[in-house]
C-alpha atoms as a PDB file:
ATOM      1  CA  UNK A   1     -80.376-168.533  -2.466  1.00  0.00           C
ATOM      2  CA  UNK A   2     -83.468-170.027  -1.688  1.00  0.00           C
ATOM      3  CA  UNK A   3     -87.427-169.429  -3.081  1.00  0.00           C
ATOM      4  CA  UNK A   4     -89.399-168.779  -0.191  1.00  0.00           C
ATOM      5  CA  UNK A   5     -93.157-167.779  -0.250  1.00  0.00           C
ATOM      6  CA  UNK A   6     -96.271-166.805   1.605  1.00  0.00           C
ATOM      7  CA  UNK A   7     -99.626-168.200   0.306  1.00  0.00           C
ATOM      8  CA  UNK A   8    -103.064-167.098   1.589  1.00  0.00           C
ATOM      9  CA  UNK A   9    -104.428-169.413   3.812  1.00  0.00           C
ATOM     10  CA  UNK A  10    -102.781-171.411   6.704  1.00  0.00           C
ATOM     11  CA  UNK A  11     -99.154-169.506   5.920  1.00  0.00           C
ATOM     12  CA  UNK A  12    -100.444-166.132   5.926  1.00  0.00           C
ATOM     13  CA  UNK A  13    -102.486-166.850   8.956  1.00  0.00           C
ATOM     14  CA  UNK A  14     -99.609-168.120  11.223  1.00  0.00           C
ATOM     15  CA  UNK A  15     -97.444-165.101  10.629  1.00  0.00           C
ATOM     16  CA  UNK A  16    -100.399-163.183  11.479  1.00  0.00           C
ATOM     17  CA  UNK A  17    -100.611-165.359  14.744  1.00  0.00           C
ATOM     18  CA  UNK A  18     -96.966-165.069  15.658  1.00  0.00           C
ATOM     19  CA  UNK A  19     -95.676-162.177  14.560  1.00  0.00           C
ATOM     20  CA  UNK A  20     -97.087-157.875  15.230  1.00  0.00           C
ATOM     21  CA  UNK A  21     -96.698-155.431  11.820  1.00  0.00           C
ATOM     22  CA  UNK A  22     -97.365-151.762  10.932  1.00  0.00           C
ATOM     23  CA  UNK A  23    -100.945-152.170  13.848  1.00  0.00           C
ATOM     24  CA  UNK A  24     -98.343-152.347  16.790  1.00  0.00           C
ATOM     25  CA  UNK A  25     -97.312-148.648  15.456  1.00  0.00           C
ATOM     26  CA  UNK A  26    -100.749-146.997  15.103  1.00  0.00           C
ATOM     27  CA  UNK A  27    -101.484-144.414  16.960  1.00  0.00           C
ATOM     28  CA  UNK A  28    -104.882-145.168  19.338  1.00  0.00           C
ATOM     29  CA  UNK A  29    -106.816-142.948  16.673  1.00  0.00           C
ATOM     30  CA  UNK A  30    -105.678-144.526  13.558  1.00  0.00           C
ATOM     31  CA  UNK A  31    -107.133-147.149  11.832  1.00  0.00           C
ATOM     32  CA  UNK A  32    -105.049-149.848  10.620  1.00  0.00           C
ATOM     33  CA  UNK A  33    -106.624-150.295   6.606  1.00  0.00           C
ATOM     34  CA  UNK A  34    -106.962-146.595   6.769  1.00  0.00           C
ATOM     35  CA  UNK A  35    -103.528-145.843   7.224  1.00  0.00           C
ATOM     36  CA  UNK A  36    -102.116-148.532   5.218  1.00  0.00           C
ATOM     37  CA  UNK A  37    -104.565-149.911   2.987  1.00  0.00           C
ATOM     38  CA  UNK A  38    -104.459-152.915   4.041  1.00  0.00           C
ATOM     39  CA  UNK A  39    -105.675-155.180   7.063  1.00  0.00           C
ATOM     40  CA  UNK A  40    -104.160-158.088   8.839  1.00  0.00           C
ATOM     41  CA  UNK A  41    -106.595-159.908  11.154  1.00  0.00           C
ATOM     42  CA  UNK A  42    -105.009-161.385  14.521  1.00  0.00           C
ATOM     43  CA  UNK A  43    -108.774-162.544  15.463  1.00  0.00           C
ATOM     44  CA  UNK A  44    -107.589-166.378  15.796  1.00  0.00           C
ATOM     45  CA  UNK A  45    -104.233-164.666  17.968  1.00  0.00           C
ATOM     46  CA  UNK A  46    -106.744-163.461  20.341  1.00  0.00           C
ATOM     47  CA  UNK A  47    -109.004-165.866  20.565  1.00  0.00           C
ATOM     48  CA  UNK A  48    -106.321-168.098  21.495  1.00  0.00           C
ATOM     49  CA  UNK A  49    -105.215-166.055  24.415  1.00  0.00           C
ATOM     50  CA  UNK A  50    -108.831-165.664  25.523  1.00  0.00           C
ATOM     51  CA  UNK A  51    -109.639-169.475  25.523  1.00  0.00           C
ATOM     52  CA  UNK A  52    -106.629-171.118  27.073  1.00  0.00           C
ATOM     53  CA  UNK A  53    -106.547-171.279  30.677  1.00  0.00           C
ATOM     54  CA  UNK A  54    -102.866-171.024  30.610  1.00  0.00           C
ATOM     55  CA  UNK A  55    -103.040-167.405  29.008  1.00  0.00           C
ATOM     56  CA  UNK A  56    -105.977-166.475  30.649  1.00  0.00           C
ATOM     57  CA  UNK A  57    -104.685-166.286  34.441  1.00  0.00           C
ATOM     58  CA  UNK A  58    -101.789-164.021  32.908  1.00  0.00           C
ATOM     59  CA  UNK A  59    -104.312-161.817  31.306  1.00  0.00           C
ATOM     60  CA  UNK A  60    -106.536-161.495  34.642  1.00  0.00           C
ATOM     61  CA  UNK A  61    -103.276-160.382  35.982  1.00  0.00           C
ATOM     62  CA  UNK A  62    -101.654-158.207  33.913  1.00  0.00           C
ATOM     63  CA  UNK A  63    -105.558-156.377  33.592  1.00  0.00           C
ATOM     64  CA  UNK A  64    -105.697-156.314  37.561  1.00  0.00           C
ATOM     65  CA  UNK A  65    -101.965-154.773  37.813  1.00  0.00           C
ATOM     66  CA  UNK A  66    -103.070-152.063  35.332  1.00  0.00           C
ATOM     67  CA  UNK A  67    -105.984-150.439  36.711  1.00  0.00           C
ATOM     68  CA  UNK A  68    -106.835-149.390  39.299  1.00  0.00           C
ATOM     69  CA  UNK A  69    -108.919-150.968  42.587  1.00  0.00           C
ATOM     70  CA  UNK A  70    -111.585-148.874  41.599  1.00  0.00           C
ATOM     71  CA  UNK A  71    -112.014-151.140  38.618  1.00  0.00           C
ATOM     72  CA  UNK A  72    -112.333-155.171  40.479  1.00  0.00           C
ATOM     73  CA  UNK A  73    -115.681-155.754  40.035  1.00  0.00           C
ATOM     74  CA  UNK A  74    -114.143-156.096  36.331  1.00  0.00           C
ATOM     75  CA  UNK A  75    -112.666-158.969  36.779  1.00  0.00           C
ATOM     76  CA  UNK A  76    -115.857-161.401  37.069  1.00  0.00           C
ATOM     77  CA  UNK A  77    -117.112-159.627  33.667  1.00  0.00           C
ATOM     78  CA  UNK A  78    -113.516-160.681  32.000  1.00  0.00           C
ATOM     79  CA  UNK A  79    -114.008-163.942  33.286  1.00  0.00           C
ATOM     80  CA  UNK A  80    -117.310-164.515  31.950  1.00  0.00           C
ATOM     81  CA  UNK A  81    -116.798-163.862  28.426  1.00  0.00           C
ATOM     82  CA  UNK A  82    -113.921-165.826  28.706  1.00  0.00           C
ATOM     83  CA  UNK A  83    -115.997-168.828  29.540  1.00  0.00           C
ATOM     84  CA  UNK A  84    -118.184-168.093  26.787  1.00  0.00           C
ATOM     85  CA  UNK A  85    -115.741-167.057  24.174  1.00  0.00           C
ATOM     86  CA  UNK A  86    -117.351-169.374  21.889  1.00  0.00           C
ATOM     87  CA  UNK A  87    -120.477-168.216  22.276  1.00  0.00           C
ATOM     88  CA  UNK A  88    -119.814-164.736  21.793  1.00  0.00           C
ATOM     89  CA  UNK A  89    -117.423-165.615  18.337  1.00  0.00           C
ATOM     90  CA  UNK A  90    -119.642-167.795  16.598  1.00  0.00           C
ATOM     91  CA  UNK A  91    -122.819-166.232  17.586  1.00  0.00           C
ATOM     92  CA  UNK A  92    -121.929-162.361  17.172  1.00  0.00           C
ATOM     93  CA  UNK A  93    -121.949-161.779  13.773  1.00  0.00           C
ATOM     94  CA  UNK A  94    -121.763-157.948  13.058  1.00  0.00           C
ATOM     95  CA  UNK A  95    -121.615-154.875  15.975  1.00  0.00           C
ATOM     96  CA  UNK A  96    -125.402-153.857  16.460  1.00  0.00           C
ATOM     97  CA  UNK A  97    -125.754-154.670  19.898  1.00  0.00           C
ATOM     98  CA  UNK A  98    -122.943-153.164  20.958  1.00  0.00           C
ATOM     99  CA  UNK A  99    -123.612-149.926  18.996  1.00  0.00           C
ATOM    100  CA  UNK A 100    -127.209-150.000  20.530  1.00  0.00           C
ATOM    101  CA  UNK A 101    -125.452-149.775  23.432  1.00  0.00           C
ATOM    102  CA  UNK A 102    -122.663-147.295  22.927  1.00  0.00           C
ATOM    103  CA  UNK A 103    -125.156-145.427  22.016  1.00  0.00           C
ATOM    104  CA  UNK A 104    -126.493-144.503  25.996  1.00  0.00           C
ATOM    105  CA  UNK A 105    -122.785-143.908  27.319  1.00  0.00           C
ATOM    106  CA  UNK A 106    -121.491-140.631  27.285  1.00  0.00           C
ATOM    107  CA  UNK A 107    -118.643-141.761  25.505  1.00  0.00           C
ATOM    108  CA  UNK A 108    -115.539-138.707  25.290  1.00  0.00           C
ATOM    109  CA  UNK A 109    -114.330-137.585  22.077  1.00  0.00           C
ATOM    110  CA  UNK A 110    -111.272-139.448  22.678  1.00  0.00           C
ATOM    111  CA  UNK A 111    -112.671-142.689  23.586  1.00  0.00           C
ATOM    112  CA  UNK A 112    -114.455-142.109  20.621  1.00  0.00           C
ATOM    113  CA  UNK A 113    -111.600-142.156  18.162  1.00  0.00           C
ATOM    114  CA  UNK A 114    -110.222-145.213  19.685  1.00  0.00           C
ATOM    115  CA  UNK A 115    -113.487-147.446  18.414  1.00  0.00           C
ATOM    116  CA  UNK A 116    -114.244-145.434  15.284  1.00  0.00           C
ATOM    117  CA  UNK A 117    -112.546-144.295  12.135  1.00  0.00           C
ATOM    118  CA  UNK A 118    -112.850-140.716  12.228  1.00  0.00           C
ATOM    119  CA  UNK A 119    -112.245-140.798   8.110  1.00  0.00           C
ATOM    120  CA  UNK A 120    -115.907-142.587   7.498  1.00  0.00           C
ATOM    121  CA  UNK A 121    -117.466-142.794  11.113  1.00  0.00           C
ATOM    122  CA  UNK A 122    -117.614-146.709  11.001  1.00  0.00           C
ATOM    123  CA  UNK A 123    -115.890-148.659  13.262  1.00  0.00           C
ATOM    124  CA  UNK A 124    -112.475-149.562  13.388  1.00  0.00           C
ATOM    125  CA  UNK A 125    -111.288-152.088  10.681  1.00  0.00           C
ATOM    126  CA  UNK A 126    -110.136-154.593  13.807  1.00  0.00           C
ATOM    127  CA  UNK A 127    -113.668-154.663  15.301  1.00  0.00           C
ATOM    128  CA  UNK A 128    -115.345-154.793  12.032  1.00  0.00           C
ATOM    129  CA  UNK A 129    -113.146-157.675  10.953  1.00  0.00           C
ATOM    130  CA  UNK A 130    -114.226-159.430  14.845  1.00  0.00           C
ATOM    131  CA  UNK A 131    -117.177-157.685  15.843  1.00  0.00           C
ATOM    132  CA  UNK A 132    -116.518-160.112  19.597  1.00  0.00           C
ATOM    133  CA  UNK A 133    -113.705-157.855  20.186  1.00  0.00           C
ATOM    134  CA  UNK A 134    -115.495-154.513  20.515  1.00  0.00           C
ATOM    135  CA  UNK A 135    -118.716-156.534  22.412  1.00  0.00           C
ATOM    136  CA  UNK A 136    -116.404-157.094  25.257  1.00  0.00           C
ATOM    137  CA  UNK A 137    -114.785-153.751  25.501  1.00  0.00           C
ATOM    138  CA  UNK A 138    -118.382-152.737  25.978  1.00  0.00           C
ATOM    139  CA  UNK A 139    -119.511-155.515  28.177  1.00  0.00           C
ATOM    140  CA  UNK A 140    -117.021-153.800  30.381  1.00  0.00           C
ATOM    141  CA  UNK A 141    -118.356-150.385  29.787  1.00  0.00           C
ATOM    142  CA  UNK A 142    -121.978-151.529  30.421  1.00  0.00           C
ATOM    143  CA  UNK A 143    -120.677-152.650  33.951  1.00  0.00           C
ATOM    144  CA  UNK A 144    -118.573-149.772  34.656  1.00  0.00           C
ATOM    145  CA  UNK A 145    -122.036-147.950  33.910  1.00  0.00           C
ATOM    146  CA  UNK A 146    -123.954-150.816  36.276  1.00  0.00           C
ATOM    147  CA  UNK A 147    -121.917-150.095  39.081  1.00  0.00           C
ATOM    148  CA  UNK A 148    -122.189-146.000  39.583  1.00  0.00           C
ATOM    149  CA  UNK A 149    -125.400-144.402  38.708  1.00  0.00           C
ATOM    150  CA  UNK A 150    -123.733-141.305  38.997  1.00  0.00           C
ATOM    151  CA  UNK A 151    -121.648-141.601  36.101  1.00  0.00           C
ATOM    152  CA  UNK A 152    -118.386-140.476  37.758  1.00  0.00           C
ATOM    153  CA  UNK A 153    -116.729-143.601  37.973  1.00  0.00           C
ATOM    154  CA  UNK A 154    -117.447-144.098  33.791  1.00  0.00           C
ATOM    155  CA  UNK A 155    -116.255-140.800  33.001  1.00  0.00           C
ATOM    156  CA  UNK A 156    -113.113-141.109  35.260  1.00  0.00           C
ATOM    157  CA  UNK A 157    -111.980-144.455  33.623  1.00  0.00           C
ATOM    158  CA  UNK A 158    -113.991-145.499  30.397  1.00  0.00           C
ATOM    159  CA  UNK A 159    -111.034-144.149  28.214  1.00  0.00           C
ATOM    160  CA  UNK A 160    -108.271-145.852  29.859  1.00  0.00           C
ATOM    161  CA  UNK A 161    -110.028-149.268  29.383  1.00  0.00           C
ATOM    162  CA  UNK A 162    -110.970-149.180  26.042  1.00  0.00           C
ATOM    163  CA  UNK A 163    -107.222-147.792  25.484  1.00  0.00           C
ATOM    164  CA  UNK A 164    -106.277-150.757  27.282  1.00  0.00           C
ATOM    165  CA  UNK A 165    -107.705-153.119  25.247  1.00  0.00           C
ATOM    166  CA  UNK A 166    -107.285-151.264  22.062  1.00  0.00           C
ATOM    167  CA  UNK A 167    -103.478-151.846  22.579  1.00  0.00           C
ATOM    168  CA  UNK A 168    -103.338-155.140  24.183  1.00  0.00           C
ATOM    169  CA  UNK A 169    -105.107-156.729  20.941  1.00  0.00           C
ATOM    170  CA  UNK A 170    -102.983-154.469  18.578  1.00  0.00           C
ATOM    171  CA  UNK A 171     -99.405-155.463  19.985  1.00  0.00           C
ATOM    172  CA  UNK A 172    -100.350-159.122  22.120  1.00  0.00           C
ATOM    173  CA  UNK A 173     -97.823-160.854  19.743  1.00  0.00           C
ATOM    174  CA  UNK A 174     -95.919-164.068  20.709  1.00  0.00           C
ATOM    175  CA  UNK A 175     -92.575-162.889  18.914  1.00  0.00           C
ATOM    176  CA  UNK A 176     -91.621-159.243  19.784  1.00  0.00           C
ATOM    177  CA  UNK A 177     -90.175-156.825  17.378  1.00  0.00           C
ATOM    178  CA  UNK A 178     -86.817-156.888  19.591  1.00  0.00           C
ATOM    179  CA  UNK A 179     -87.688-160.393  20.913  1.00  0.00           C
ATOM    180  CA  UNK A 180     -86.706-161.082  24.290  1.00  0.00           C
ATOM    181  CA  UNK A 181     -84.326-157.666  25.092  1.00  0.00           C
ATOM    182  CA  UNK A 182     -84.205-156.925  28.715  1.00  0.00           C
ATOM    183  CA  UNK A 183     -83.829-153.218  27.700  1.00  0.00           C
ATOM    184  CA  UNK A 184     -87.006-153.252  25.972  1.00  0.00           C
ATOM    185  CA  UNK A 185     -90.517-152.794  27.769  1.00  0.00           C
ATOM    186  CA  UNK A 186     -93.597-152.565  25.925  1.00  0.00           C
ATOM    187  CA  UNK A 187     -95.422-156.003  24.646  1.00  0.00           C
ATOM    188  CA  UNK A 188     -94.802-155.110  21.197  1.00  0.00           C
ATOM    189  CA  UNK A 189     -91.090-154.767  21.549  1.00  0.00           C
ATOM    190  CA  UNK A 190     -90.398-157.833  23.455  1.00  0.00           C
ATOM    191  CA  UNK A 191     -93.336-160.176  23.146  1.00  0.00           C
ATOM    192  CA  UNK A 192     -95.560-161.608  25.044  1.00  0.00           C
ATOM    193  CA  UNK A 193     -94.686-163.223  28.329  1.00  0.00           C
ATOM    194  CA  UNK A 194     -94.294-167.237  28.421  1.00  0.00           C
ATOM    195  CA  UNK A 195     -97.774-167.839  30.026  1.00  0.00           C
ATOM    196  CA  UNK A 196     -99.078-166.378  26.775  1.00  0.00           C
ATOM    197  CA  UNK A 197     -96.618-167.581  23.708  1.00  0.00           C
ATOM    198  CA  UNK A 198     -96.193-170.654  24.892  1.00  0.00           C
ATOM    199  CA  UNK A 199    -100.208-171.580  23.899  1.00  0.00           C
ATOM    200  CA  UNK A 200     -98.722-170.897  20.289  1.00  0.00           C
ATOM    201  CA  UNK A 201     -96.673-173.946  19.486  1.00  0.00           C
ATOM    202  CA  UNK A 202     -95.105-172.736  16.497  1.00  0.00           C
ATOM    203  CA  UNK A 203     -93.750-169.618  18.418  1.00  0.00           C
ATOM    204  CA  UNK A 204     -91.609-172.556  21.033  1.00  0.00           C
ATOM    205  CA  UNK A 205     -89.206-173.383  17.955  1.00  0.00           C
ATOM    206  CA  UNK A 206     -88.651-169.708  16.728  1.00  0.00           C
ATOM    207  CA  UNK A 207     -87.593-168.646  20.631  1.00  0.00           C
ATOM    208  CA  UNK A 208     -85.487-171.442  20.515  1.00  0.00           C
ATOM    209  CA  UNK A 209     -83.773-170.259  17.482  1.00  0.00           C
ATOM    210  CA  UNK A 210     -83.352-166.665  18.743  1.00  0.00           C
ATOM    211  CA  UNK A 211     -81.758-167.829  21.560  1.00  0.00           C
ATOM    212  CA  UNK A 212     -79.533-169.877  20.178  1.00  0.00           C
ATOM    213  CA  UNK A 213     -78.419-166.645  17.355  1.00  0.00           C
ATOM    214  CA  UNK A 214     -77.534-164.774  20.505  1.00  0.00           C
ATOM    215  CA  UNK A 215     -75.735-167.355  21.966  1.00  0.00           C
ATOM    216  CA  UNK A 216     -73.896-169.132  19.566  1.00  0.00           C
ATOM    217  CA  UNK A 217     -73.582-166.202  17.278  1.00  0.00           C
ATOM    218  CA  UNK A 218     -73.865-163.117  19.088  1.00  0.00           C
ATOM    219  CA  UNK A 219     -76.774-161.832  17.608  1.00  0.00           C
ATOM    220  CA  UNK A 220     -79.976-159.762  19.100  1.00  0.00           C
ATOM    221  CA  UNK A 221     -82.620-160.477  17.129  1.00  0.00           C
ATOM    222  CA  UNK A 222     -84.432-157.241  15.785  1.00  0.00           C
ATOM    223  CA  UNK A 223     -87.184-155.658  13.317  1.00  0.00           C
ATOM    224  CA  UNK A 224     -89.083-158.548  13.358  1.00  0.00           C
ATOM    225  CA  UNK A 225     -92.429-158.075  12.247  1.00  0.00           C
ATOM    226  CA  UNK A 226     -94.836-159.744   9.370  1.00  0.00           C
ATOM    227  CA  UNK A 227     -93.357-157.980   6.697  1.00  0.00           C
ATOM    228  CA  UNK A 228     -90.009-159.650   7.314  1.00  0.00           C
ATOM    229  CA  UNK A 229     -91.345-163.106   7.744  1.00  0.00           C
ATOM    230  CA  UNK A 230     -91.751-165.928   5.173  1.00  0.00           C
ATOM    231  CA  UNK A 231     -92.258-169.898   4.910  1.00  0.00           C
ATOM    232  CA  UNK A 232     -90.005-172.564   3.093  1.00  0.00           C
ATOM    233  CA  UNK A 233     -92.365-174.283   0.714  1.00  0.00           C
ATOM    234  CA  UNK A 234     -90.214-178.058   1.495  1.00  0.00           C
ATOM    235  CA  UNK A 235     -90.789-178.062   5.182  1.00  0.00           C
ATOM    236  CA  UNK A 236     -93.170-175.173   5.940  1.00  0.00           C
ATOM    237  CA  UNK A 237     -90.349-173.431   8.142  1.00  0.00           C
ATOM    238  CA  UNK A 238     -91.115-169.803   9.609  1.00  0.00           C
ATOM    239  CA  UNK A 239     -87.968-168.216   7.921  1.00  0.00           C
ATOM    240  CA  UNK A 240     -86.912-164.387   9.108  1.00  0.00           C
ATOM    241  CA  UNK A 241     -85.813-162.850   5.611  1.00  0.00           C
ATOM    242  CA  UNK A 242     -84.300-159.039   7.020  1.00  0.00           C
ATOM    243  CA  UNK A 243     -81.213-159.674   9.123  1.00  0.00           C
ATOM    244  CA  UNK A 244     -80.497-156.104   8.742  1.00  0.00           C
ATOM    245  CA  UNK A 245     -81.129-154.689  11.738  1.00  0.00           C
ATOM    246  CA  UNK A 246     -79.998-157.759  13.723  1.00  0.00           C
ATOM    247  CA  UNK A 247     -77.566-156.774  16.561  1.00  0.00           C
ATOM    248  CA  UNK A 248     -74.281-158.010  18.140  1.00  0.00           C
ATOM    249  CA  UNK A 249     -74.502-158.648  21.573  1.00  0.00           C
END
């Protein structure tokens, strides 16, 4: 047996990085510290993926194979937060602007649910915790609103993006729950694709290791999520604590 720990701080913040948890479950109208009490920010995950060029191409066109070509003039709005991510986190502090804004779309009750907690009416923990995050769902809202006066085109697909968005930061995480399974097909099952992970360098190692457990041992790697997850103190090793679920090939 060995002692193994999490501290707060740098520990607690690369599991958070690398690995999804009880958010890649929610349902779009639940709020993660209402449901479970507690909160784990993947802010620094996301900013990641939004500031690396390497991640950002796959982004562009993963978003572009998603919707539909109603929705291009999209792209140049994605783009240009991304080259001013760092404006946008250090400068946006708390979620006024955007709420000044929200507040002249005729957002639908559903959409509605997806940014706010219906318990207290506030926003979701996730964009409370990142306030960036929600200001460029609604950049995209604002010019989804720019480009048809009529309001058709905002009614037709303003849920579906914020959806969109809502699930890609909730389940974006470099090591899947059922890492690397053909059989599985949802981001939070298998991970993130290679252009993505592979800006995390810690995550290069632990796919490593996964592979080699399936092919040297016979394992599938499975239930692997935050909860599961701790570091050796010596070396500061990502160690997988629940093999219980793991899976012969």
């Amino acid at each position: 047996m060995e002692i193994l720990d999490v501290q707060q701080g740098y520990q607690h913040e690369l599991i958070s990085i690398l690995f999804g948890g009880f958010n890649t479950a929610l349902k779009p109208y639940e709020d993660e510290q209402e449901e479970s009490g507690t909160f784990r920010s993947r802010s620094n995950r996301l900013y990641m993926l939004f500031k690396k060029e390497e991640s950002q191409q796959s982004i562009f066109q993963d978003f572009y194979s998603g919707i539909s070509p109603d929705l291009d003039f999209l792209l140049p709005v994605i783009k240009e937060f991304f080259a001013f991510i760092d404006g946008y986190v250090s400068n946006i502090k708390d979620n006024t602007a955007s709420e000044d804004s929200l507040r002249f779309m005729s957002l639908s009750d559903k959409a509605q649910t997806y940014m706010y907690n219906w318990v207290n009416g506030e926003f979701k923990t996730l964009f409370k915790d990142a306030p960036w995050l929600l200001t460029f769902i609604v950049k995209q809202l604002e010019a989804l609103q720019k480009e048809d006066k009529s309001g058709m085109l905002f009614a037709q697909y303003h849920e579906s993006i914020i959806l969109y968005w809502l699930d890609f930061y909730r389940k974006s995480s470099p090591i899947g729950i059922h890492d690397s399974d053909p059989r599985m097909y949802t981001t939070d099952e298998k991970g993130l694709d290679q252009e993505k992970w592979q800006i995390f360098k810690e995550a290069s190692s632990i796919k490593q290791a996964i592979k080699d457990l399936k092919d040297i041992a016979g394992l599938k790697a499975r239930d692997m999520h935050d909860k599961n997850v701790m570091i050796r103190p010596q070396t500061g090793d990502v160690v997988i604590v629940d093999l219980g679920l793991f899976k012969k090939t």
